[in-house]
Protein backbone atom coordinates (compact mmCIF):
# COMPACT_ATOMS: atom_id res chain seq x y z
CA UNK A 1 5.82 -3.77 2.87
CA UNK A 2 8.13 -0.60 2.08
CA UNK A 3 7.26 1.68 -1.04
CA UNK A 4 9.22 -0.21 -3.35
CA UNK A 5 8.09 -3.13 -3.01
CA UNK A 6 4.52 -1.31 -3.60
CA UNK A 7 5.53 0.59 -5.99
CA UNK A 8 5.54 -1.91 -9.24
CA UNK A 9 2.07 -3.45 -8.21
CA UNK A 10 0.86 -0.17 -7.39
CA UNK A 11 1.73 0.99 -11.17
CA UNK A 12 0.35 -2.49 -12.34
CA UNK A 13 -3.26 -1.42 -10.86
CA UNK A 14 -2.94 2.08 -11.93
CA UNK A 15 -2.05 0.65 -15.99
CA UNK A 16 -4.82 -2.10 -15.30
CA UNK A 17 -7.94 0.15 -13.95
CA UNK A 18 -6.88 2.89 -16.89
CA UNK A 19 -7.52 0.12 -19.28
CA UNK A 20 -10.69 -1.35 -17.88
CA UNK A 21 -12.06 2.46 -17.39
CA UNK A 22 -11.20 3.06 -21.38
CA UNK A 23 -12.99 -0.40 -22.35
CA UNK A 24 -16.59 1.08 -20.64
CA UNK A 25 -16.10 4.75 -22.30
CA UNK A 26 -15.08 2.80 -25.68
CA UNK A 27 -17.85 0.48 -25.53
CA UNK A 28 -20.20 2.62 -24.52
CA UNK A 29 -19.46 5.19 -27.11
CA UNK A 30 -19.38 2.69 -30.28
CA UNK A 31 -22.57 1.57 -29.38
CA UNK A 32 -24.02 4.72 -29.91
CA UNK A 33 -21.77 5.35 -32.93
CA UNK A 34 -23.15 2.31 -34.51
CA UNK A 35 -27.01 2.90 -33.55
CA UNK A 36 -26.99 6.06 -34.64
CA UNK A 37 -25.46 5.06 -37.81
CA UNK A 38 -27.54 2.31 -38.67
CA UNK A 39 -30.77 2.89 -36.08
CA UNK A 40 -30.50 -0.95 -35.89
CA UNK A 41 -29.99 -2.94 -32.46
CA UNK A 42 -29.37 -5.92 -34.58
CA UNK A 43 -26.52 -3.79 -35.73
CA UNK A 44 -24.46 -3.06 -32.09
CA UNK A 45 -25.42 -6.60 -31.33
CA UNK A 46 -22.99 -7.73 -33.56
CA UNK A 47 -20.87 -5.83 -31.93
CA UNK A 48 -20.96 -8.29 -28.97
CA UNK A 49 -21.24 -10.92 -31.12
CA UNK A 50 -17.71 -10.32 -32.46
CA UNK A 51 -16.05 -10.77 -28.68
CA UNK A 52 -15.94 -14.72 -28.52
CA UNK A 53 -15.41 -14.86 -32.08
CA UNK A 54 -12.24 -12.68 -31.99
CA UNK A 55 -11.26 -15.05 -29.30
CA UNK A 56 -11.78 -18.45 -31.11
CA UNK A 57 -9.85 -17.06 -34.09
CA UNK A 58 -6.87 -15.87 -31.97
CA UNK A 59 -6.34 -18.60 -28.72
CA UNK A 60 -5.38 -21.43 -31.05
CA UNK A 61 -2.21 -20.04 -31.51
CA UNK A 62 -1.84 -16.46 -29.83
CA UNK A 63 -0.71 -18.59 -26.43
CA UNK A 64 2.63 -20.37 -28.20
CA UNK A 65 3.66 -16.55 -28.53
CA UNK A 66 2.53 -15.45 -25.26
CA UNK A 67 4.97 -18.01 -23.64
CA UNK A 68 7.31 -17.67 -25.64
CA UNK A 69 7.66 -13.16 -25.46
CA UNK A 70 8.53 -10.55 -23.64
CA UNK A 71 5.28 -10.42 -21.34
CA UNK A 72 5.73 -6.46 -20.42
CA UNK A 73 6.64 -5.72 -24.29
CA UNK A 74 3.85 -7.61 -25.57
CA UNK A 75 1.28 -5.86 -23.03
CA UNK A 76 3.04 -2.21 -23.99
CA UNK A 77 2.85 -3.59 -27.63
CA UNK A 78 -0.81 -4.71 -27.97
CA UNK A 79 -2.20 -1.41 -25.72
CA UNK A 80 -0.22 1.18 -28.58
CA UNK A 81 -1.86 -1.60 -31.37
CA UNK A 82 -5.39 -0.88 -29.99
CA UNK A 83 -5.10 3.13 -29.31
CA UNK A 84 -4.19 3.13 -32.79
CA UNK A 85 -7.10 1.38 -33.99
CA UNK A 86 -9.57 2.83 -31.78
CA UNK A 87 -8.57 6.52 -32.70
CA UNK A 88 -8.99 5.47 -36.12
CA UNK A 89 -12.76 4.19 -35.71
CA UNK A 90 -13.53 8.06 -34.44
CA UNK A 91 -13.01 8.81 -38.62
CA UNK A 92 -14.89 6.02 -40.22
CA UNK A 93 -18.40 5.94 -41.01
CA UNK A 94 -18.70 2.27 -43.22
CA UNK A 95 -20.18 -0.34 -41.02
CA UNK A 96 -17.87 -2.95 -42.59
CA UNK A 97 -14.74 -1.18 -41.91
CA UNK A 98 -15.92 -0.20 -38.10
CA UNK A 99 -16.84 -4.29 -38.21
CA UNK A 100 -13.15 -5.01 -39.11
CA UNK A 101 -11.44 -3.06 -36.92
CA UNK A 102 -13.28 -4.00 -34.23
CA UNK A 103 -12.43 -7.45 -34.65
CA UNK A 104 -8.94 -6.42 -34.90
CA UNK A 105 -9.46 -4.79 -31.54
CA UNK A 106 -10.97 -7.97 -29.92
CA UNK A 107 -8.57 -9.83 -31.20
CA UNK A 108 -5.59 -7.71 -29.38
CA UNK A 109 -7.67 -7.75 -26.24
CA UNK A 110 -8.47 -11.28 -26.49
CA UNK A 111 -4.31 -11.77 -26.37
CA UNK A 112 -4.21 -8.99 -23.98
CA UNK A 113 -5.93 -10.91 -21.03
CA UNK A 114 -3.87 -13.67 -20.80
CA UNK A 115 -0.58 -12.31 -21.05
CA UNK A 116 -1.41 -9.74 -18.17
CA UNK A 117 -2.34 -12.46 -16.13
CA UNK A 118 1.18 -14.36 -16.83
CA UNK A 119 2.64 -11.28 -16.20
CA UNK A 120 1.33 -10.36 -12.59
CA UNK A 121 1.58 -14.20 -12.00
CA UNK A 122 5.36 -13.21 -12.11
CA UNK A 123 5.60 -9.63 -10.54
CA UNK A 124 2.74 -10.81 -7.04
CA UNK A 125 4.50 -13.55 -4.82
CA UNK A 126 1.85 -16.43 -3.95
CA UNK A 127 1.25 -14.65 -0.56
CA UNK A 128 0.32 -11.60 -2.23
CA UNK A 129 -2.19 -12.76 -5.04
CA UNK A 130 -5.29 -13.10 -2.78
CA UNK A 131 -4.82 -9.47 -1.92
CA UNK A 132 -4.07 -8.12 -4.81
CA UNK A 133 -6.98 -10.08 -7.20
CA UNK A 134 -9.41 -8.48 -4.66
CA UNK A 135 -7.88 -4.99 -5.64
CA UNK A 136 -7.65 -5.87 -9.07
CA UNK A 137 -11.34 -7.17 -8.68
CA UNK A 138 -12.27 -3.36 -6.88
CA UNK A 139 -10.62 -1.63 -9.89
CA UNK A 140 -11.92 -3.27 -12.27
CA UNK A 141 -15.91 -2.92 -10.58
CA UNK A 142 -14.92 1.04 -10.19
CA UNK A 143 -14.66 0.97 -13.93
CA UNK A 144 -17.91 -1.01 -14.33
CA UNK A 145 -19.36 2.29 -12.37
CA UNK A 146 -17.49 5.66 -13.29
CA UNK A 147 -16.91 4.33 -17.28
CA UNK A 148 -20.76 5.01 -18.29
CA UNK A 149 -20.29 8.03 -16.13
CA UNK A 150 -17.41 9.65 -17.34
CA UNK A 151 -18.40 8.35 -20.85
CA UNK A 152 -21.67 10.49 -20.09
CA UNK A 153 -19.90 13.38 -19.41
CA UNK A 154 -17.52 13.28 -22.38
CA UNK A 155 -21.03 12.86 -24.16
CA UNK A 156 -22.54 16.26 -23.10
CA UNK A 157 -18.92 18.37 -23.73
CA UNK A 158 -18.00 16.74 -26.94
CA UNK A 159 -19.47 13.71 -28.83
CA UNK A 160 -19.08 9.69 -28.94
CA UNK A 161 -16.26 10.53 -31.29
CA UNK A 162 -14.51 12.83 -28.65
CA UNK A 163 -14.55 9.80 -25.93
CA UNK A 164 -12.88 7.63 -28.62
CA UNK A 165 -10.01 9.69 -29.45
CA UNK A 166 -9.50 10.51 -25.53
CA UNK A 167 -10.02 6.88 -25.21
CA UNK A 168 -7.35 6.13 -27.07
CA UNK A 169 -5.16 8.47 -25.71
CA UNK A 170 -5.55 7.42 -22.66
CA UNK A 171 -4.54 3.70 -23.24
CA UNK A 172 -1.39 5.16 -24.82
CA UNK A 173 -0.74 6.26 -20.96
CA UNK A 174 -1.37 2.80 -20.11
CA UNK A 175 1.12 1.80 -22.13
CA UNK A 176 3.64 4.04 -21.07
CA UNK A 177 3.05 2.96 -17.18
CA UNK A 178 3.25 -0.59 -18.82
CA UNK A 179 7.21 0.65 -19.72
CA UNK A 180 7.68 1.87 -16.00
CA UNK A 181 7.09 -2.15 -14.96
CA UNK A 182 10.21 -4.32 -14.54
CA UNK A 183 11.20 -6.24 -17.35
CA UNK A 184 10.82 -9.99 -15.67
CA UNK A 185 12.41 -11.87 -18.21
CA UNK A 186 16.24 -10.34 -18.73
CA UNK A 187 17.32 -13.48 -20.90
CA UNK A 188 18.14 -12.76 -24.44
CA UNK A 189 16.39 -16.12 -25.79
CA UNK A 190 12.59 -14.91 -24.17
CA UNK A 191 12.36 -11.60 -25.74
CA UNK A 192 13.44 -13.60 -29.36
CA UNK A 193 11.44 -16.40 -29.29
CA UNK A 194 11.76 -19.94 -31.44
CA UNK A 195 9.83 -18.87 -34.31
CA UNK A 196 6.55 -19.97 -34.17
CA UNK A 197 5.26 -22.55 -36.63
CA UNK A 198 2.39 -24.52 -37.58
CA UNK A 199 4.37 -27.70 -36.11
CA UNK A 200 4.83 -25.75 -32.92
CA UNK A 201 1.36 -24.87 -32.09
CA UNK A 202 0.60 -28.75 -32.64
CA UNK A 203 3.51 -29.45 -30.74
CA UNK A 204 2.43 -27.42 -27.84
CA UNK A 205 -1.53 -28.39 -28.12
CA UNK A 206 -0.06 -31.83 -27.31
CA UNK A 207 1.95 -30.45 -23.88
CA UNK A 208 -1.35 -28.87 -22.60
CA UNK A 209 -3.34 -31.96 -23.57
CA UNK A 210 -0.47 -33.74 -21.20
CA UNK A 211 -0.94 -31.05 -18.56
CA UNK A 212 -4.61 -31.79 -18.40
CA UNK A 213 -4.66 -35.43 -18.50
CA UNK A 214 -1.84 -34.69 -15.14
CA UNK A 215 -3.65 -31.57 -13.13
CA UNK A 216 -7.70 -33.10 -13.85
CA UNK A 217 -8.83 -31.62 -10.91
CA UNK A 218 -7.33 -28.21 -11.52
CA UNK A 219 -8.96 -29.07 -15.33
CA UNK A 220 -12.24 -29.71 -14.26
CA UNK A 221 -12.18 -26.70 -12.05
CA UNK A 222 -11.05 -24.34 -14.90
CA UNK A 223 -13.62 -25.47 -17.15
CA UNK A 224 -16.76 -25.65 -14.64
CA UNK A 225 -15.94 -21.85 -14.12
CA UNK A 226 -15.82 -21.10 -17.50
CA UNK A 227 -19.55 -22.63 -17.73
CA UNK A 228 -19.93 -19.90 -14.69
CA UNK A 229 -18.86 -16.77 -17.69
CA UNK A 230 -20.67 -18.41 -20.67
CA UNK A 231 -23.98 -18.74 -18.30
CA UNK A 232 -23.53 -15.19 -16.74
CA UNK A 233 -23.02 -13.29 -20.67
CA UNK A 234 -25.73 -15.85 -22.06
CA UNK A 235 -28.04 -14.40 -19.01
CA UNK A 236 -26.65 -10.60 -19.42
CA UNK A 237 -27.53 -10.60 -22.85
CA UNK A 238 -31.38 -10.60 -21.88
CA UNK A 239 -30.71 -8.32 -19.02
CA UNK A 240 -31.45 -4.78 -20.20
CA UNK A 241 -34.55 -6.10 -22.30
CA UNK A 242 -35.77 -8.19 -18.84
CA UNK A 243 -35.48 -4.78 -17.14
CA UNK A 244 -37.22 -3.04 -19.38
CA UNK A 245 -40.02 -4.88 -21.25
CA UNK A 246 -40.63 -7.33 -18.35
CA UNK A 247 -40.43 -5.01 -15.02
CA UNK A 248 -41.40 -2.03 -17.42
CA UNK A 249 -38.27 -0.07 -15.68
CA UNK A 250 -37.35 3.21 -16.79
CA UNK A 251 -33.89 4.05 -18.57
CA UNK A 252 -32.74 5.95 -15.38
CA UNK A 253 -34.00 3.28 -12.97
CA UNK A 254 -32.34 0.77 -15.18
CA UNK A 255 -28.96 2.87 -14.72
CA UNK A 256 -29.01 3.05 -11.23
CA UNK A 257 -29.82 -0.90 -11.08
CA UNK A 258 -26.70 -1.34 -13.03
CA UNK A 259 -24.93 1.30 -9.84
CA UNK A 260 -26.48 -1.47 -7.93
CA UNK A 261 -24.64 -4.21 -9.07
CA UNK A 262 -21.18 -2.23 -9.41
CA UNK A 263 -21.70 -1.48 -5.75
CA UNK A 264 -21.97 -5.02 -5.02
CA UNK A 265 -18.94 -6.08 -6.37
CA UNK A 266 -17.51 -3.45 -5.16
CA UNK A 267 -18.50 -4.61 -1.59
CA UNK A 268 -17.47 -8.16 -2.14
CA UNK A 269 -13.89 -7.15 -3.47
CA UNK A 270 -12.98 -4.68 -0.24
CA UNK A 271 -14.35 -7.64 1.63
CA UNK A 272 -11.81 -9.93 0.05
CA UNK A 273 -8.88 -7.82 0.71
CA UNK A 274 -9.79 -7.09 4.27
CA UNK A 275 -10.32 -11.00 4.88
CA UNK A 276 -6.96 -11.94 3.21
CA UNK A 277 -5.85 -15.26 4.25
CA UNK A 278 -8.67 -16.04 6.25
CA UNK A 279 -10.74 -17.76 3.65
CA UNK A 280 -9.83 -20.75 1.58
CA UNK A 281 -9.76 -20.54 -2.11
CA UNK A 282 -12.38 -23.37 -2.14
CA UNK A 283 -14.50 -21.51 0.17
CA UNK A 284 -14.19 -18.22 -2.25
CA UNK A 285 -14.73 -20.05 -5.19
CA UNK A 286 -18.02 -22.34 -3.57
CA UNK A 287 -19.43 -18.83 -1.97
CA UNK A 288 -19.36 -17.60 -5.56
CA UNK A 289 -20.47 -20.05 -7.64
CA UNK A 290 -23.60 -20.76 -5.42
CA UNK A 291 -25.15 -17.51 -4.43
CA UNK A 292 -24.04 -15.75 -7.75
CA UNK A 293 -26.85 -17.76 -9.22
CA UNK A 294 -28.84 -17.55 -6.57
CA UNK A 295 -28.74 -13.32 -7.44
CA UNK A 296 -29.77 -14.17 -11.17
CA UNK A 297 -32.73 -16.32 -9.75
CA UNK A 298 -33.95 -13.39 -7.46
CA UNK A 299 -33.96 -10.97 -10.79
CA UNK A 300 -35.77 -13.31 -12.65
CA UNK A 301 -38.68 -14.19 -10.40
CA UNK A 302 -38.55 -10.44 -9.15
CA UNK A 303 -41.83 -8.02 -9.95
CA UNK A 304 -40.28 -4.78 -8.58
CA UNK A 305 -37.48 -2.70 -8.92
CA UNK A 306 -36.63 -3.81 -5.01
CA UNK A 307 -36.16 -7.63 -5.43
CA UNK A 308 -34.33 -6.70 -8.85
CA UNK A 309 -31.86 -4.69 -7.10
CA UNK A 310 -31.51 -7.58 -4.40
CA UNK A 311 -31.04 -10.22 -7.00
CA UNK A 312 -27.97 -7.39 -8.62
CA UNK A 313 -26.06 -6.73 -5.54
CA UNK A 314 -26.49 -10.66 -4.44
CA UNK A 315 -24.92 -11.97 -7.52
CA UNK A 316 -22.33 -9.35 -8.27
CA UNK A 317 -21.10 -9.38 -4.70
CA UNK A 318 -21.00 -13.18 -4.65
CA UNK A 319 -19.13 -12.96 -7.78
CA UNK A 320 -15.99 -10.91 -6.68
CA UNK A 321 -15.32 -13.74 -4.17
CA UNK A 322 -15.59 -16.47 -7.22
CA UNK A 323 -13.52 -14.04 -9.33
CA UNK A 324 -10.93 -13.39 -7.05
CA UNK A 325 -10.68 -17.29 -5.56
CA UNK A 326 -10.38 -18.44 -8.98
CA UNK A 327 -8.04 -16.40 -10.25
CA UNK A 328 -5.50 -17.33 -7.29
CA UNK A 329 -6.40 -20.34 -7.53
CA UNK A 330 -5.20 -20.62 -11.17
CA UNK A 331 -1.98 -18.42 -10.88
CA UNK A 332 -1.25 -20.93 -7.94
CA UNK A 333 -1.71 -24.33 -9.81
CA UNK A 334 -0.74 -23.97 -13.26
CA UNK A 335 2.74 -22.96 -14.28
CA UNK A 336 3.73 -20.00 -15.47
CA UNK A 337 5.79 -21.37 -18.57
CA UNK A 338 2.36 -23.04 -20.03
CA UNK A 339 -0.13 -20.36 -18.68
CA UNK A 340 -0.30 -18.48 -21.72
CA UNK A 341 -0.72 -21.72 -23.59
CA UNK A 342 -3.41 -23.34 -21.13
CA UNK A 343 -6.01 -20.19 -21.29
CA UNK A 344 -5.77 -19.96 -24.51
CA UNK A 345 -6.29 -23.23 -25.21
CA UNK A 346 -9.30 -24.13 -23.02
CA UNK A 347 -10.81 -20.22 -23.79
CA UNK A 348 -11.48 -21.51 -26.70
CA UNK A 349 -14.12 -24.20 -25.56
CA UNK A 350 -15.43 -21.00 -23.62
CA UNK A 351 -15.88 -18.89 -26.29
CA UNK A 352 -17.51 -21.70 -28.22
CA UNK A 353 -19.91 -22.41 -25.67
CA UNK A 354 -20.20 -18.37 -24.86
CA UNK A 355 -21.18 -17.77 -28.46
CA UNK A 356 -23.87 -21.39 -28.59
CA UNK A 357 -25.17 -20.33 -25.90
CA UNK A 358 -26.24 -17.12 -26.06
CA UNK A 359 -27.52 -17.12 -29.34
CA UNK A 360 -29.53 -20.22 -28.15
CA UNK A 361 -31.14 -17.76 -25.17
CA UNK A 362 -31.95 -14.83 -27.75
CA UNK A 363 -33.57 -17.04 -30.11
CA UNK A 364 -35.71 -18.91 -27.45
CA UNK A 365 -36.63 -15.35 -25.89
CA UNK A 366 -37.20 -14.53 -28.92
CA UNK A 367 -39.50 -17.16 -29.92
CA UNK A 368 -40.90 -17.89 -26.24
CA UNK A 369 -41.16 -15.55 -23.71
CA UNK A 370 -38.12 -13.90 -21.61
CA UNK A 371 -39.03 -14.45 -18.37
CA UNK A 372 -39.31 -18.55 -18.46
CA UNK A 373 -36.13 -18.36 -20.70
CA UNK A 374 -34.28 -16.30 -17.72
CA UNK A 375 -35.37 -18.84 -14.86
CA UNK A 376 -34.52 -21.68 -16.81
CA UNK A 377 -31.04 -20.40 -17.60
CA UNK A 378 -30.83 -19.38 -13.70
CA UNK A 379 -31.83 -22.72 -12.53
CA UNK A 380 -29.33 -24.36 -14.96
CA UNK A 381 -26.88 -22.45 -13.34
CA UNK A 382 -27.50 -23.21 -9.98
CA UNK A 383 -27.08 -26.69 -10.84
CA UNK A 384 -23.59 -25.87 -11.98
CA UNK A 385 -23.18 -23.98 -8.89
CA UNK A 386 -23.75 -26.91 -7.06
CA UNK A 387 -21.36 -29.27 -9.02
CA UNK A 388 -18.40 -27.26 -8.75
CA UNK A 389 -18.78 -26.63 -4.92
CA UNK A 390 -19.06 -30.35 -4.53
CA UNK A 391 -15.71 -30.83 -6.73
CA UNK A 392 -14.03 -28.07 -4.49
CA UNK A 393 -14.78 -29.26 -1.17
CA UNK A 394 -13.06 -32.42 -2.12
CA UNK A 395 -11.27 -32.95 0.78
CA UNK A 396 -8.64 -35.19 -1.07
CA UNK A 397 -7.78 -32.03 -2.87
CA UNK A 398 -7.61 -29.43 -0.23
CA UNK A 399 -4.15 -28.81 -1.30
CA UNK A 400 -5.07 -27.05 -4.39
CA UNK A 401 -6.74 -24.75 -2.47
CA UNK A 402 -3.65 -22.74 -0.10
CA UNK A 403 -3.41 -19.58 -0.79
């Protein structure tokens, strides 16, 4: 493949892993904004809290405009829309207002996803998605390691309120590489869109609902992997108080557990992009879904800092392959005109269930203990593990699965 031909998915990374670096330092940073405001944990819980809700308020109708605009625009758009906000929270000190803009955030990032996806959909040919989810998997797992590190380091020279601002900055640069991309849709009509109405949204509800009823099997597989997120944040939720009141880990051996896990994926992505084309989709997405569970079982029956750190790498290596099979999976089955319209649609029912969920694990750890709570919600998830690699090794269906 000559340079040009490397050059726009090259940028594409560079804009993506900018943004997923800034979304560590940012989080990271208005945690401790908000606990030392309030000296609550209740209080940067809701912080978390706010994620899926954003979500459910925005995918009922954010994906009639996603398929309908400028993809490139709307990315450039939303990324100047959220520096803007986020350089604002660095000079507001009313929990309500940082609550609101937040939201506003989650809201723009909650469109964000989606329409990035349509948009590489469009700029990788088929043959080239396996490869370049895996690097889009590594980039994103780099992130998951250097953000809390550079985010420390901003930290000790400046404040919280320093990373902000530089966070924003910095996802004005992502913006700007956002402008370098090609514009993939030239026709007049997509970057003015039919104007979006109530009667529209219903209209298109209806096409996905057709879609679905058409494509079960690439249904059913879409929504068994969304049970795969809403177990894994439900789970992650009681992580860093499993680590600490139930193994009685230190902050710093907590931190380097969490290095443990971003090496993992780490791992599994490089060893997706050197195996390109030599694993099915269904094997990726089976590998995952089983032994990522498997990892979260090893944490919770662990007693050391040893079998935790097994249990990390096990399930965040297993969990590049299910990310990366997935994702090519879904950029290969469902069409680009409707994608925007299809996640958004069924991310509601994930957010739902994200949101049910894990308040239903922090009350019962709450009320019970953690560690039953944690190897019930493993074992559960196993279970689903084993569903969807019985659904993907369908043999009637191996055609959904060519890379």
């Amino acid at each position: 493949m000559n340079m040009m031909k490397l050059k726009n998915p090259l940028l594409l990374l560079l804009g993506i892993g900018i943004s997923n670096l800034d979304a560590w330092i940012y989080l990271i940073a208005l945690n401790l904004i908000v606990l030392d405001l309030t000296g609550s944990p209740l209080a940067v819980s809701v912080l978390y809290i706010l994620i899926p809700i954003a979500t459910l308020c925005t995918n009922f109708w954010s994906g009639s405009f996603i398929d309908r605009l400028n993809k490139r625009n709307l990315m450039f758009f939303i990324d100047v829309i959220r520096a803007l906000f986020i350089f604002l929270l660095s000079f507001i000190d009313s929990l309500v207002f940082i609550y609101v803009i937040v939201f506003i955030i989650n809201m723009a990032s909650s469109i964000f996803e989606p329409v990035s996806i349509v948009y590489m959909t469009k700029l990788i040919p088929k043959s080239g998605r396996h490869r370049f989810n895996a690097l889009r998997n590594f980039i994103n797992s780099s992130g998951f390691i250097l953000g809390p590190s550079v985010a420390g380091f901003l930290f000790m020279i400046g404040s919280p309120y320093l990373a902000i601002q530089l966070n924003a900055l910095a996802l004005c640069l992502s913006a700007i590489i956002i402008l370098m991309l090609p514009n993939l849709e030239l026709r007049k009509e997509n970057v003015v869109a039919d104007k979006v109405s109530i009667k529209m949204i219903r209209k298109d509800l209806k096409e996905i609902l057709r879609f679905s009823k058409s494509n079960i099997h690439m249904t059913f597989i879409y929504i068994l992997f969304s049970g795969i997120t809403v177990f894994m944040t439900a789970l992650d939720s009681l992580e860093t108080a499993f680590a600490t009141e139930v193994l009685s880990l230190s902050e710093s051996a907590y931190g380097f557990l969490v290095s443990v896990a971003g090496i993992g994926i780490i791992t599994g992505s490089l060893t997706n992009a050197l195996f390109t084309g030599r694993l099915k989709l269904n094997v990726l997405i089976g590998f995952g879904a089983l032994f990522t569970p498997l990892g979260y079982l090893a944490f919770a029956f662990s007693q050391n800092f040893i079998w935790a750190s097994i249990g990390f790498f096990t399930l965040t290596f297993a969990l590049s392959f299910a990310n990366t099979g997935f994702l090519t999976f879904y950029q290969n089955n469902v069409p680009v005109a409707i994608m925007g319209r299809f996640s958004s649609v069924l991310g509601m029912l994930e957010a739902l269930l994200i949101t049910l969920f894990t308040a239903a694990v922090g009350l019962f750890a709450e009320l019970l203990e953690i560690r039953p709570i944690y190897i019930i919600g493993s074992f559960a998830f196993l279970i689903l593990g084993f569903c969807l690699n019985l659904v993907v090794f369908d043999k009637s269906k191996s055609d959904y699965y060519n890379a």
